[in-house]
Protein backbone atom coordinates (compact mmCIF):
# COMPACT_ATOMS: atom_id res chain seq x y z
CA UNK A 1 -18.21 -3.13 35.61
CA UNK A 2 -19.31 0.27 34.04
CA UNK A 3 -21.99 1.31 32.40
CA UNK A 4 -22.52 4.76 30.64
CA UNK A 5 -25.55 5.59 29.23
CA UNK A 6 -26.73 9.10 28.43
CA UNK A 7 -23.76 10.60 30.11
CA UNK A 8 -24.77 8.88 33.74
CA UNK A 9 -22.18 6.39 35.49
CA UNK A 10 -23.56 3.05 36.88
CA UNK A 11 -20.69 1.06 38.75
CA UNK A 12 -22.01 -2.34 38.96
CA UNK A 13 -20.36 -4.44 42.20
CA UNK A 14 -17.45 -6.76 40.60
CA UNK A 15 -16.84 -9.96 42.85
CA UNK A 16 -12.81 -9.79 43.62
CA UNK A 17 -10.78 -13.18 44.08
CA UNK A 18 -9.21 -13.46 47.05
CA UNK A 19 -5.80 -14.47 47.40
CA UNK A 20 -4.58 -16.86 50.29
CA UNK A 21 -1.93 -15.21 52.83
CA UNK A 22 0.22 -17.50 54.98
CA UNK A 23 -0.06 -16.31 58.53
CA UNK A 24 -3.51 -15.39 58.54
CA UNK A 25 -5.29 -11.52 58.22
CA UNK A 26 -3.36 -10.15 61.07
CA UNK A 27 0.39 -11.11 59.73
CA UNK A 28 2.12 -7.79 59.21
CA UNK A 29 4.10 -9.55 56.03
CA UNK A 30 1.95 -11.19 53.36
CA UNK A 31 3.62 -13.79 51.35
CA UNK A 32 1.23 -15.25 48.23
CA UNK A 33 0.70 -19.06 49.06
CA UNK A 34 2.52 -21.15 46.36
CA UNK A 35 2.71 -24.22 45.81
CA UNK A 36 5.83 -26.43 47.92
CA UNK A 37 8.04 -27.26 44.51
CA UNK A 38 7.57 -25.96 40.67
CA UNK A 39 6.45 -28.43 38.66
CA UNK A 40 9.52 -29.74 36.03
CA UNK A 41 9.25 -30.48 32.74
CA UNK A 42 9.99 -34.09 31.62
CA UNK A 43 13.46 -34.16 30.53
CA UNK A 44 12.74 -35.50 27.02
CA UNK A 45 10.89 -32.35 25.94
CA UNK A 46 13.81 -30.07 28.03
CA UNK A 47 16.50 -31.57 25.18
CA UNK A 48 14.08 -30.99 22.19
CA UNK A 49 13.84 -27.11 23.31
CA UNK A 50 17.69 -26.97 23.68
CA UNK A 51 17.87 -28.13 19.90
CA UNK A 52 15.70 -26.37 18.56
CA UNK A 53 17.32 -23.21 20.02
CA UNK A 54 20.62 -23.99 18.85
CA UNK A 55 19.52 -24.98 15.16
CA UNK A 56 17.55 -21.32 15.26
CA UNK A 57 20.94 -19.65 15.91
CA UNK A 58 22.70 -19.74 12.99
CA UNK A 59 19.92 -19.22 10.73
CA UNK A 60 18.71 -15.80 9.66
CA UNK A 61 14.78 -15.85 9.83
CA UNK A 62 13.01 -13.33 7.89
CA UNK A 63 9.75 -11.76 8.24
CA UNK A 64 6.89 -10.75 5.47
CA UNK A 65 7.68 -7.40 5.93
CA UNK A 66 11.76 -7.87 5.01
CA UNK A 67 10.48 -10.05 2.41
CA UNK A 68 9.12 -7.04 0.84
CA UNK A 69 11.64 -4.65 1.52
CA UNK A 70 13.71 -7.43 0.02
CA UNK A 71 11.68 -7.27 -3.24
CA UNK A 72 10.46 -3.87 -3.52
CA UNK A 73 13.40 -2.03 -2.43
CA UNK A 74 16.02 -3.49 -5.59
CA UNK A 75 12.77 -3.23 -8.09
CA UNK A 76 12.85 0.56 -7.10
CA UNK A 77 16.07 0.93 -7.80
CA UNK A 78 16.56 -0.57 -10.60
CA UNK A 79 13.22 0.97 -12.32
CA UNK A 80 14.62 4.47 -11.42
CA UNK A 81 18.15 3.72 -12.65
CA UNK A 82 16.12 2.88 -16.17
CA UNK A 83 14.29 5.65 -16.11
CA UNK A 84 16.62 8.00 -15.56
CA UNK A 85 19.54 6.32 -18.27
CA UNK A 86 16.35 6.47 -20.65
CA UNK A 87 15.45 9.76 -20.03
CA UNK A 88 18.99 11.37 -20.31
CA UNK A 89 19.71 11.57 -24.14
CA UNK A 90 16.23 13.78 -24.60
CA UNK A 91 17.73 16.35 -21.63
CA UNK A 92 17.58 19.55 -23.32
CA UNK A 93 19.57 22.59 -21.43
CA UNK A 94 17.93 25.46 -22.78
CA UNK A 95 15.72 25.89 -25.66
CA UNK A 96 16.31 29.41 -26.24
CA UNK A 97 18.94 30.18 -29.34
CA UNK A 98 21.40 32.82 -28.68
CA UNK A 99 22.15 35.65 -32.02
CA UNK A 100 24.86 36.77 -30.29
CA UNK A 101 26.29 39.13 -27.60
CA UNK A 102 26.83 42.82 -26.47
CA UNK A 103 29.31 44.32 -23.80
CA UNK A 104 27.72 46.58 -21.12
CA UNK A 105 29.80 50.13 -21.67
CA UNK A 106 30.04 52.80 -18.52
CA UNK A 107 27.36 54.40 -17.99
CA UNK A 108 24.82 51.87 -20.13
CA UNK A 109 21.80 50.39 -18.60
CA UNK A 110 19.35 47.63 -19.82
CA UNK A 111 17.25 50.02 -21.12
CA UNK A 112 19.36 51.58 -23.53
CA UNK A 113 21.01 48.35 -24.32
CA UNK A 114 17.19 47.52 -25.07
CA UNK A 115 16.28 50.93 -27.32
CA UNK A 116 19.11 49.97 -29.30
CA UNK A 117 18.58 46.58 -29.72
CA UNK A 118 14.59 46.95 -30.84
CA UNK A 119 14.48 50.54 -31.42
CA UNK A 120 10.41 50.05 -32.89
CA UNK A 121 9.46 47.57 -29.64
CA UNK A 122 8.86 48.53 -25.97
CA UNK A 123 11.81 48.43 -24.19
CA UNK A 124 9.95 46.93 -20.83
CA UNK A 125 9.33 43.79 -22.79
CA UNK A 126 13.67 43.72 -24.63
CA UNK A 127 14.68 44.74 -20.97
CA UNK A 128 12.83 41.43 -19.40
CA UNK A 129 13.79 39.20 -22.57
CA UNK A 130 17.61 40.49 -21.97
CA UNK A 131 17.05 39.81 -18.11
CA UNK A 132 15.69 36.20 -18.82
CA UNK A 133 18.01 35.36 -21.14
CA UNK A 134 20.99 36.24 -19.07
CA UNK A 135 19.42 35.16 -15.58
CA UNK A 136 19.74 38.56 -14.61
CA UNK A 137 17.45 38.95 -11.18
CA UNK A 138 17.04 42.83 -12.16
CA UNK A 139 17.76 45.74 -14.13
CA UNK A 140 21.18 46.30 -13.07
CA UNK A 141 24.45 45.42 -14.70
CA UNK A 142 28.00 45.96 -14.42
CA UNK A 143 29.98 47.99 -16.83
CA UNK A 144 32.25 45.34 -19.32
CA UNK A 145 29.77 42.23 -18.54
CA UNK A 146 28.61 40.49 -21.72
CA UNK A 147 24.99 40.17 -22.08
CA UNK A 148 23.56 37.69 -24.53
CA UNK A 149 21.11 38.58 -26.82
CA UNK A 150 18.14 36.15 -27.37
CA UNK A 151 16.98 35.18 -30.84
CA UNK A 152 13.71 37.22 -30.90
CA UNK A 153 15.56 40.68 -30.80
CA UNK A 154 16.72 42.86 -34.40
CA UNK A 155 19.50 44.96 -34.15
């Protein structure tokens, strides 16, 4: 037995069991002394095992746990199957309204795509309305693409 208290160790003495040897202390091999013969089981409870065993093996047994799953899993499902076959006519692709569209020429850049376009606004704010509208991922373009041109912006 141990005992800690205030970080100090106190081994108390345990009393051991000890086991009988056949042969004695000095035998070099030391069997365990068991008893002559196992005791058997009367035979009537031997054939009421053996059934039971064979009526369990056919059968599925199920736990709490896949009881749940069992439940829980198909309720999931079929909640999130709803949801989404609900949800699907109000799925809107994009908001934004398109006026119309312009074709890069050689030589063009956003911003005088954008001066153009809105020759009285800032042509920082028409270049990143053109770039958002068009899912550009910067200010450069291709010559001959077609650009869209968002709602907001006059010609």
């Amino acid at each position: 037995m141990i005992t800690v208290e205030n970080d100090w160790i106190e081994y108390a003495p345990v009393a051991v069991r000890r086991t009988a040897v056949r042969g004695g202390a000095t035998c070099a091999q030391r069997i365990p002394v068991a008893s002559a013969r196992p005791v058997a089981a009367p035979a009537a409870s031997r054939t009421v095992v053996a059934h039971r065993a064979a009526s369990k093996q056919g059968r599925l047994r199920l736990t709490r746990r896949g009881r749940i799953v069992l439940v829980v899993l198909p309720a999931v499902l079929a909640l999130s199957s709803a949801f989404v076959g609900v949800s699907a006519p109000f799925a809107q692709a994009d908001t934004a309204t398109t006026r119309g569209s312009v074709v890069v020429g050689d030589g063009e850049t956003l911003w005088t795509i954008a001066e153009r376009l809105a020759p009285a606004d800032d042509p920082r704010d028409t270049v990143a309305q053109l770039e958002q509208a068009n899912g550009l991922s910067g200010a450069q373009v291709a010559a001959g693409a077609r650009l869209v041109i968002p709602e907001g912006l006059g010609r």
